[in-house]
Protein backbone atom coordinates (compact mmCIF):
# COMPACT_ATOMS: atom_id res chain seq x y z
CA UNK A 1 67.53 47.96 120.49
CA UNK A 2 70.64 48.74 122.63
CA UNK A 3 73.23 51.14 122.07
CA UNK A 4 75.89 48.28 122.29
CA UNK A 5 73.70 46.78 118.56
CA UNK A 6 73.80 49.73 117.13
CA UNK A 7 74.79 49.74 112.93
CA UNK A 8 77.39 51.91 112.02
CA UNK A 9 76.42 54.43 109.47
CA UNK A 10 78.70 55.28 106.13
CA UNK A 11 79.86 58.87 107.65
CA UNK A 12 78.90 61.72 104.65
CA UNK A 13 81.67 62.57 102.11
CA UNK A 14 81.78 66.52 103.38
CA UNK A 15 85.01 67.54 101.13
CA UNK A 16 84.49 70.29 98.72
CA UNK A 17 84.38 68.06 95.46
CA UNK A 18 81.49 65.94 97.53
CA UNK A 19 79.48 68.70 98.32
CA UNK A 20 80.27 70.55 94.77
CA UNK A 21 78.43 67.33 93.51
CA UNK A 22 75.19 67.31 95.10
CA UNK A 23 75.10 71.19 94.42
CA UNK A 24 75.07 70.42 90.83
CA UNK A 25 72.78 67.96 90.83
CA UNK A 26 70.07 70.46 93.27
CA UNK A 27 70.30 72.89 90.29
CA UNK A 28 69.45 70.59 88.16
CA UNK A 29 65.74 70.81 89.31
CA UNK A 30 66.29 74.01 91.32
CA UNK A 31 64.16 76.16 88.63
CA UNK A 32 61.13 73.19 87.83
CA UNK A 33 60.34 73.34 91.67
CA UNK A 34 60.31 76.83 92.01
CA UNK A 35 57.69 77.01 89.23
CA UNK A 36 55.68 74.53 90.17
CA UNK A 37 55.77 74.40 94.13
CA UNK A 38 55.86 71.09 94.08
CA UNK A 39 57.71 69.09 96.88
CA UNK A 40 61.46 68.65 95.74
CA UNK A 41 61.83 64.87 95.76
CA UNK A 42 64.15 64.79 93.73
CA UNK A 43 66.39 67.11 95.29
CA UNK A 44 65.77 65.35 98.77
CA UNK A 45 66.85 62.17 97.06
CA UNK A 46 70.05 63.82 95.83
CA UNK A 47 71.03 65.11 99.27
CA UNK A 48 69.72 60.96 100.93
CA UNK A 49 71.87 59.57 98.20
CA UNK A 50 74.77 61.30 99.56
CA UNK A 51 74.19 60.35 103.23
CA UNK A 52 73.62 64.42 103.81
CA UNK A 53 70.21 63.85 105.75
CA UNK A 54 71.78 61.58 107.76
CA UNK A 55 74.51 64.08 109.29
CA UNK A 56 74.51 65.06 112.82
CA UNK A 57 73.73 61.44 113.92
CA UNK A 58 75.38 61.03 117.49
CA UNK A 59 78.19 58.23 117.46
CA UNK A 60 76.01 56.37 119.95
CA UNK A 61 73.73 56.06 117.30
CA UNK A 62 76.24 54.50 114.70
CA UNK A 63 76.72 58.24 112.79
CA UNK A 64 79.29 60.87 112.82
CA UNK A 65 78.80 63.73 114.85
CA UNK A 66 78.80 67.70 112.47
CA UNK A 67 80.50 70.23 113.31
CA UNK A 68 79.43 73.34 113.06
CA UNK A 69 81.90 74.88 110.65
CA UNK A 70 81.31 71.65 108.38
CA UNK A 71 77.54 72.42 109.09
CA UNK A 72 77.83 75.71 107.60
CA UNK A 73 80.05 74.44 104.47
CA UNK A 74 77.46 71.96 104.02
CA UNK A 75 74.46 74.40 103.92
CA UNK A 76 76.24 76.88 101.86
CA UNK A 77 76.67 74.22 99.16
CA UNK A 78 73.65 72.63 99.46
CA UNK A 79 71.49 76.58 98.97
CA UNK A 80 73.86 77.02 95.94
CA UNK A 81 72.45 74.04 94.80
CA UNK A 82 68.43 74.53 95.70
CA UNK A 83 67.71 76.64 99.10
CA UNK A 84 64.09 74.94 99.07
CA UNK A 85 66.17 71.47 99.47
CA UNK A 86 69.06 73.06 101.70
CA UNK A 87 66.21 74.52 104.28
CA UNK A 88 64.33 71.16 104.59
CA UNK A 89 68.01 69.38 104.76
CA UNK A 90 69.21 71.57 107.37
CA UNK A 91 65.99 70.85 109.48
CA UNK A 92 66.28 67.71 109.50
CA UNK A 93 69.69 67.69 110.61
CA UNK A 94 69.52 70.23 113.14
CA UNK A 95 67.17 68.16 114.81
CA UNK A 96 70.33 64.99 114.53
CA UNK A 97 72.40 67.44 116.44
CA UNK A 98 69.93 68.68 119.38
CA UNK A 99 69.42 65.32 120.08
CA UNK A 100 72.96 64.45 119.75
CA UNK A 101 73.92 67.18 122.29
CA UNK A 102 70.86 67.25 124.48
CA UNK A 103 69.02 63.93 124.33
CA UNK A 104 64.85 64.26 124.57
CA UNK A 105 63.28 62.02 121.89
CA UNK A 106 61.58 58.54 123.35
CA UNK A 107 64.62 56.16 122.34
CA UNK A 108 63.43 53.21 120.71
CA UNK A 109 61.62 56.14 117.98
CA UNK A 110 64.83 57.90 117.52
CA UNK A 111 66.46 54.42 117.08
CA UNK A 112 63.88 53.33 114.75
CA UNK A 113 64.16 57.04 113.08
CA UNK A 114 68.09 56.45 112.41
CA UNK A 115 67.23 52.84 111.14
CA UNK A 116 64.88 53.83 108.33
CA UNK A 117 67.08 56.60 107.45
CA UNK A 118 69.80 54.45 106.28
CA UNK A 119 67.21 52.96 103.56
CA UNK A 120 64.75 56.14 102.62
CA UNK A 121 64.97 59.95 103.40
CA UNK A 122 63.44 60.47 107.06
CA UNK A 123 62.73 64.03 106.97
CA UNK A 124 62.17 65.87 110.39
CA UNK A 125 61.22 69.41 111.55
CA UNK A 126 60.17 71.35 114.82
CA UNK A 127 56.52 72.73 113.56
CA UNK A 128 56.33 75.92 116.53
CA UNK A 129 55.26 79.42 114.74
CA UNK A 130 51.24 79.74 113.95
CA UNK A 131 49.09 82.12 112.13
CA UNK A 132 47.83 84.14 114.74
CA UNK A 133 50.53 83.90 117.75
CA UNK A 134 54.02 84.10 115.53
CA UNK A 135 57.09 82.67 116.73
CA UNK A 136 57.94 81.04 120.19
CA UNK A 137 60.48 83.61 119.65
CA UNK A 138 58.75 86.48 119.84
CA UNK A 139 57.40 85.17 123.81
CA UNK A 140 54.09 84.01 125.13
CA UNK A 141 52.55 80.41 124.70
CA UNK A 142 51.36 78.32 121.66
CA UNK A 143 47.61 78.00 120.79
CA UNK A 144 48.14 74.26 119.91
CA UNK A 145 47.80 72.50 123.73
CA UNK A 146 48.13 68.94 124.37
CA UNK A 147 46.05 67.41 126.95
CA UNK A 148 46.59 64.18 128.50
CA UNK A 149 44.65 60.53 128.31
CA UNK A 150 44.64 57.79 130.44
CA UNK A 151 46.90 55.85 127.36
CA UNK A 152 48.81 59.47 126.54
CA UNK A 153 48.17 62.61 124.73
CA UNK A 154 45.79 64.26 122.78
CA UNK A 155 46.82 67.19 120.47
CA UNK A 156 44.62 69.68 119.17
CA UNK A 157 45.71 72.92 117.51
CA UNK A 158 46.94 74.74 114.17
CA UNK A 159 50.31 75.40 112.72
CA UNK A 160 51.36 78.19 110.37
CA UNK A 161 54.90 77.96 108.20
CA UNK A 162 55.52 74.52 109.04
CA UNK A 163 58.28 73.71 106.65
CA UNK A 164 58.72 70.53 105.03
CA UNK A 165 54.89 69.98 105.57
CA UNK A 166 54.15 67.65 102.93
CA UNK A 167 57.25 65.63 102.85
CA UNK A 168 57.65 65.08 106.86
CA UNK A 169 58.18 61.94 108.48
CA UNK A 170 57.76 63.16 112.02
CA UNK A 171 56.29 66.81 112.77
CA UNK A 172 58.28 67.77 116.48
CA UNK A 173 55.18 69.83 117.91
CA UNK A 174 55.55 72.96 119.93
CA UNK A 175 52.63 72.80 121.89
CA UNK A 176 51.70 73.13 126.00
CA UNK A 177 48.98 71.81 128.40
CA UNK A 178 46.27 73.81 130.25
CA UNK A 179 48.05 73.68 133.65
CA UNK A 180 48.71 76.89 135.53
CA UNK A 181 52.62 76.55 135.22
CA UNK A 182 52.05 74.87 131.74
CA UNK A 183 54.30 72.17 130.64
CA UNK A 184 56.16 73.43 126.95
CA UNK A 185 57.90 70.78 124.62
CA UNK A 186 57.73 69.34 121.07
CA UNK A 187 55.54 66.64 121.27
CA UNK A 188 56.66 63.67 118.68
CA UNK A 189 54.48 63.26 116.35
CA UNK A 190 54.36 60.47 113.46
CA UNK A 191 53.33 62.04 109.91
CA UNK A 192 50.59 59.08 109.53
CA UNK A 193 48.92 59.52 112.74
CA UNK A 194 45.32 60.16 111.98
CA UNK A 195 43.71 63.47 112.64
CA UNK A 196 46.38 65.46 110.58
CA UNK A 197 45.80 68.22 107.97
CA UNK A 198 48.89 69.89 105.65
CA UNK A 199 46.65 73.28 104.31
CA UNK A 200 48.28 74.38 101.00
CA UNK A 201 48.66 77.86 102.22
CA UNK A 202 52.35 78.60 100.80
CA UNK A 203 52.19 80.49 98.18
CA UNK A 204 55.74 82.61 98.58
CA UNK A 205 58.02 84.59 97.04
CA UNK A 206 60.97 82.97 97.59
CA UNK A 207 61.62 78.73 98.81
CA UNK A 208 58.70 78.29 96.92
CA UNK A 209 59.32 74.59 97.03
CA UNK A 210 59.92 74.22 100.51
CA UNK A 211 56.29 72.99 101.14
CA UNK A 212 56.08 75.37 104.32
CA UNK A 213 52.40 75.38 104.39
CA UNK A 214 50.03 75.07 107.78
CA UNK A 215 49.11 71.79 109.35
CA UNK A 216 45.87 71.58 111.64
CA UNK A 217 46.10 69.08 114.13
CA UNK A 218 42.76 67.46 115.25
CA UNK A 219 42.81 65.13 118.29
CA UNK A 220 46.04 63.91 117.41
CA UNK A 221 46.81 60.70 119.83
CA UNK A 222 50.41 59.98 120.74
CA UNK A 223 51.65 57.25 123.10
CA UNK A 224 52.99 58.80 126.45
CA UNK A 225 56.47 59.28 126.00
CA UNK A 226 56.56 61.79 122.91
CA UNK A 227 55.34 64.85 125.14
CA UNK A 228 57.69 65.18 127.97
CA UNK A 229 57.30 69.00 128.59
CA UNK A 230 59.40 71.14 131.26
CA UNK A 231 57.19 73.82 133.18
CA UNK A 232 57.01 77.46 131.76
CA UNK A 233 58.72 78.72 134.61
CA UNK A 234 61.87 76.67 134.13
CA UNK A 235 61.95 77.44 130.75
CA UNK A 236 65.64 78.18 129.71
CA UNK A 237 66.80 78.46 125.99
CA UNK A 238 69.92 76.30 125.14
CA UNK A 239 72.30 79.55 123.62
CA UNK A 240 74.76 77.07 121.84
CA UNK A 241 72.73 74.80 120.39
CA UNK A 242 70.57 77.52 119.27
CA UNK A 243 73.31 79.52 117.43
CA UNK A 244 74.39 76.85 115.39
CA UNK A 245 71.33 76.73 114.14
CA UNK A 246 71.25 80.39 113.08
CA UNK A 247 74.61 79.79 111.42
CA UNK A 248 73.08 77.13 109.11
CA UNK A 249 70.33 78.88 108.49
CA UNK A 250 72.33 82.11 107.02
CA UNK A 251 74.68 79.63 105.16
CA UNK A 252 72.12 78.32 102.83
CA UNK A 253 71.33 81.90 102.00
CA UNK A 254 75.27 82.79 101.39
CA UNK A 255 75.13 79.88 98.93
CA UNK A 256 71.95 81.57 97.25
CA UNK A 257 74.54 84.41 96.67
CA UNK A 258 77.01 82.32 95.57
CA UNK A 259 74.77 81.06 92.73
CA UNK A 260 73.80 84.65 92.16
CA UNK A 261 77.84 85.34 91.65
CA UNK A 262 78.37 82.50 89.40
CA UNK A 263 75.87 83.02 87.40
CA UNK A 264 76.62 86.87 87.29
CA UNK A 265 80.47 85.97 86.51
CA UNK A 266 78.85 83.86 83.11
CA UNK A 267 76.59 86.27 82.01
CA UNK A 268 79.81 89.38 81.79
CA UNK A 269 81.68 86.49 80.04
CA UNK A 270 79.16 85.76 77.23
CA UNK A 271 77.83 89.39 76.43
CA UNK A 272 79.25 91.09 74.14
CA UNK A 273 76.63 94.15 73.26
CA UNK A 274 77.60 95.38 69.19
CA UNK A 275 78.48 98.63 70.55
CA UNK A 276 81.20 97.59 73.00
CA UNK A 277 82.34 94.42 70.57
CA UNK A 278 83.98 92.66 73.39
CA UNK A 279 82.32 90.87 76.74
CA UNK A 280 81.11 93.32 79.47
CA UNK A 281 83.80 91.54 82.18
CA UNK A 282 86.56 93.19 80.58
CA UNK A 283 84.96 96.73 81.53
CA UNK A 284 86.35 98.49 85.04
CA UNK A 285 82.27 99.05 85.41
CA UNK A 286 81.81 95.42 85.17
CA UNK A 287 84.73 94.03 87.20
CA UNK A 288 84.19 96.67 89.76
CA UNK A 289 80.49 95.22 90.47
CA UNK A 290 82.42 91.67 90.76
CA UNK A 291 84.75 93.12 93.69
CA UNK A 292 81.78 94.22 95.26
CA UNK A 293 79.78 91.16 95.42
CA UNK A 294 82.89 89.16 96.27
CA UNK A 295 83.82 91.51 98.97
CA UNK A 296 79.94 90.73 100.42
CA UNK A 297 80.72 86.73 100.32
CA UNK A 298 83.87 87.21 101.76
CA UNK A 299 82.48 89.00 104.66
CA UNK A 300 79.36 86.72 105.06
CA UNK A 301 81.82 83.54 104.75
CA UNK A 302 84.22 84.51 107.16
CA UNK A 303 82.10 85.66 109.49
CA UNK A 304 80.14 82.52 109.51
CA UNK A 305 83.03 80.03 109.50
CA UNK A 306 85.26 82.46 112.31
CA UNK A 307 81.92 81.94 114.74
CA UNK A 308 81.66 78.34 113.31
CA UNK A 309 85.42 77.88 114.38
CA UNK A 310 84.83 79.32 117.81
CA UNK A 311 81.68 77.55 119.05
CA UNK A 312 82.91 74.37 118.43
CA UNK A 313 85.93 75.70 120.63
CA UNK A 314 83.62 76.25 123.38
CA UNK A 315 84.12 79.90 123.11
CA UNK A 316 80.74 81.24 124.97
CA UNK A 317 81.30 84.69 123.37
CA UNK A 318 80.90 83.30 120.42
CA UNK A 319 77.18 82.12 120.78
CA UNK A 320 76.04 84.89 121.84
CA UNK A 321 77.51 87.11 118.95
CA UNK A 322 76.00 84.09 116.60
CA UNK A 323 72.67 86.13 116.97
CA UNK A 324 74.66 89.12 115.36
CA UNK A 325 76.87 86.87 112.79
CA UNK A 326 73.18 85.62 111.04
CA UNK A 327 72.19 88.59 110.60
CA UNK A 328 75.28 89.92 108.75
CA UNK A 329 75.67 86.75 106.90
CA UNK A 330 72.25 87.46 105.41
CA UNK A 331 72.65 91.17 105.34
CA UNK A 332 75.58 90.68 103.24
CA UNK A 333 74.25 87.71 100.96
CA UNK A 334 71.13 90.01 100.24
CA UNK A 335 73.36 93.13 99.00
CA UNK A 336 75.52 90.74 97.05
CA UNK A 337 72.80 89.55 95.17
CA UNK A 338 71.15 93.07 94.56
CA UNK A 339 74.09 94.53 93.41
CA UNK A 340 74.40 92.14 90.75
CA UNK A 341 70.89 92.70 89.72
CA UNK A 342 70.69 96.46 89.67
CA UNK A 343 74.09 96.10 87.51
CA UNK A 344 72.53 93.75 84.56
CA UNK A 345 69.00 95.39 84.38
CA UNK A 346 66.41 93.77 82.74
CA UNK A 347 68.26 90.29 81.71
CA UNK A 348 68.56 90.23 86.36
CA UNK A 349 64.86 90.08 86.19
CA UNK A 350 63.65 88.05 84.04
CA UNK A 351 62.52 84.31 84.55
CA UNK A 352 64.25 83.13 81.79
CA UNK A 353 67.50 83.66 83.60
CA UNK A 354 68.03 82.86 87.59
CA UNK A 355 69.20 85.37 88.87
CA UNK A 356 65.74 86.50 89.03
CA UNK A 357 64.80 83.21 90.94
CA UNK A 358 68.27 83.73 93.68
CA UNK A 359 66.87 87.50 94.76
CA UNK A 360 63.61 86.04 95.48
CA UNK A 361 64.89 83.10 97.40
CA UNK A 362 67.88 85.45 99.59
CA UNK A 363 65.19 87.66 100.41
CA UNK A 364 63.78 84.83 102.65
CA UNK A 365 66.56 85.14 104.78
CA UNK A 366 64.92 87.79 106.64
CA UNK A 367 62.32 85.39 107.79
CA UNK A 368 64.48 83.13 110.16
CA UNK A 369 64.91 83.78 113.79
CA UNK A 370 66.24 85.27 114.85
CA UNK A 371 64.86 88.34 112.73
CA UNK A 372 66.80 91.63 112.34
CA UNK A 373 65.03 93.41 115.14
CA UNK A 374 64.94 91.12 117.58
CA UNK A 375 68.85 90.11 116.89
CA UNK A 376 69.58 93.91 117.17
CA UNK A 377 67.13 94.41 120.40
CA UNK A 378 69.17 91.22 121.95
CA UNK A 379 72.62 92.72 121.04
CA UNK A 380 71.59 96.21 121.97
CA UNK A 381 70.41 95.13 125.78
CA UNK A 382 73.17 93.17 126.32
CA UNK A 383 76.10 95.82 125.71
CA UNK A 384 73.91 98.36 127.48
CA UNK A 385 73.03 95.95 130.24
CA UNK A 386 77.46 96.11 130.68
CA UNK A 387 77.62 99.24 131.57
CA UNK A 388 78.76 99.39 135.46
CA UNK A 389 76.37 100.72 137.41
């Protein structure tokens, strides 16, 4: 297929009232999947429905190219709604918008990806950390290697917190060959190819639903074109691409805390204890713990949306304090949501009501890269690296 026959997509309704929607409909089921762990179908059909998996789809592909502002409205509604749905949403689409900006994926599959998404949801996700190495973040070189045949590739290896496990239509492998400057890349991998293995190891406290379990991969064949790898040493990391991503990430979790608000703001409303004889919300205790978890979404929402704002200005600066942003976002949607449990005591923690369900879930922000340390260790050597010597 050439670009020149390529189907224009319906571009995603993205205003407030839209996105408001598809919340509602993600809570709907938010608390069934979080009990059982199951894979969130129906959520996932909720957010294909409403064209959201399909966002971040280049132009040259027939879709609409996101923002990153919109990006981080869109996450923020979609983890008020479920977070287990909003994280496997916003990999999907982060992987639209790396490919939109920085093109790698063997054409005619990406075309082919893009076709079947308008009819079914085509979920997608780089599969990099494993159980014993970690992160690519944290430095060295993957355990899962890729070798090649006289027809392609061959990969062999095992992947820890690969999210979206079950429910994947294409696993994007971080893996690397045997050669002395090995080659490093995502290899493209279909979710039917024979030889792989989703391990039900997620058992978590929080995204329960998420399905990020481990996935061993046993002399997986791929054709030659869905491993083109780039030598370790010329190895650079793409800063702007990469802090959008962070941005997203946080947002889903500032949506957790906007859940955590709402519900907070109902429960004051509708409890009257017999010894007060009118609802808690019209005590200065009560409405003083509302101006302090408002103050925390203020701060994480304009802090996302003013670094939103300025990468898709260009503004360099901004990327780099992106690393910094996430981590406030987060910081921020975490203390929001604990200060509205330690102010409702025991009703905050039980599983009848959610709140119990949104501190569990916004404590999984501290899990995305980049991690609190390492955001602070970047940060800290780069303003002491300024000083003239």
């Amino acid at each position: 297929m050439t670009a020149s026959l390529t189907t224009a997509l319906p571009a995603p309704d993205l205003s407030e009232a839209a996105l408001a929607r598809v919340s509602r409909q993600l809570a709907e089921t938010a608390e069934q999947y979080d009990r059982s762990a199951e894979f969130p179908w129906a959520g996932i059909e909720a957010v294909h429905r409403a064209g959201l998996l399909r966002a971040g789809i280049a132009p040259r592909y027939g879709g609409t190219s996101l923002s990153t502002v919109d990006g981080v409205r869109l996450f923020a509604a979609l983890g008020q709604g479920d977070p287990s749905v909003a994280l496997l949403t916003a990999m999907t689409v982060l992987q639209h918008q790396f490919q939109d900006r920085a093109p790698w994926w063997p054409e005619e599959v990406y075309r082919r990806v893009v076709a079947d998404s308008a009819d079914r949801p085509v979920l997608l996700n780089a599969i990099r950390a494993e159980p014993e190495w970690g992160a690519p973040a944290r430095g060295g070189l993957p355990a899962t290697k890729i070798r090649r045949t006289a027809d392609g590739w061959v990969l062999n290896g095992r992947k820890g917190y690969a999210t979206g496990s079950e429910g994947l239509s294409y696993h994007l492998v971080w893996a690397a060959t045997e050669d002395e400057d090995p080659l490093l890349a995502h290899a493209v991998v279909p979710a039917d190819a024979p030889g792989i293995e989703v391990v039900q190891t997620w058992d978590h406290l929080g995204l329960r639903a998420s399905s990020t379990h481990d996935v061993i991969y046993t002399g997986v064949e791929i054709p030659a074109d869905h491993f083109t790898g780039t030598p370790l040493s010329q190895q650079r990391p793409e800063v702007r691409a990469y802090a959008g991503a962070g941005l997203s990430a946080a947002a889903l979790y500032v949506g957790v805390a906007r859940a955590a608000r709402d519900f907070f703001v109902r429960f004051a409303n509708e409890r009257v204890p017999t010894s007060l004889g009118r609802p808690i919300a019209t005590t200065e205790r009560i409405q003083s713990v509302a101006g302090e978890i408002e103050s925390q979404l203020v701060q994480a929402e304009e802090i996302l949306l003013g670094l939103a704002a300025r990468i898709d200005a260009g503004d360099e600066n901004a990327a780099e304090r992106a690393v910094l942003g996430k981590l406030l976002a987060t910081r921020s949607a975490i203390t929001a949501v604990q200060t509205a449990v330690a102010a409702l005591g025991n009703p905050a923690l039980t599983r009848h009501n959610p709140l119990e369900r949104h501190l569990r879930d916004v404590l999984a922000s501290r899990v995305h890269p980049p991690q609190d340390d390492a955001a602070l260790l970047i940060a800290g050597k780069r303003v002491l690296a300024a000083y003239p010597s």
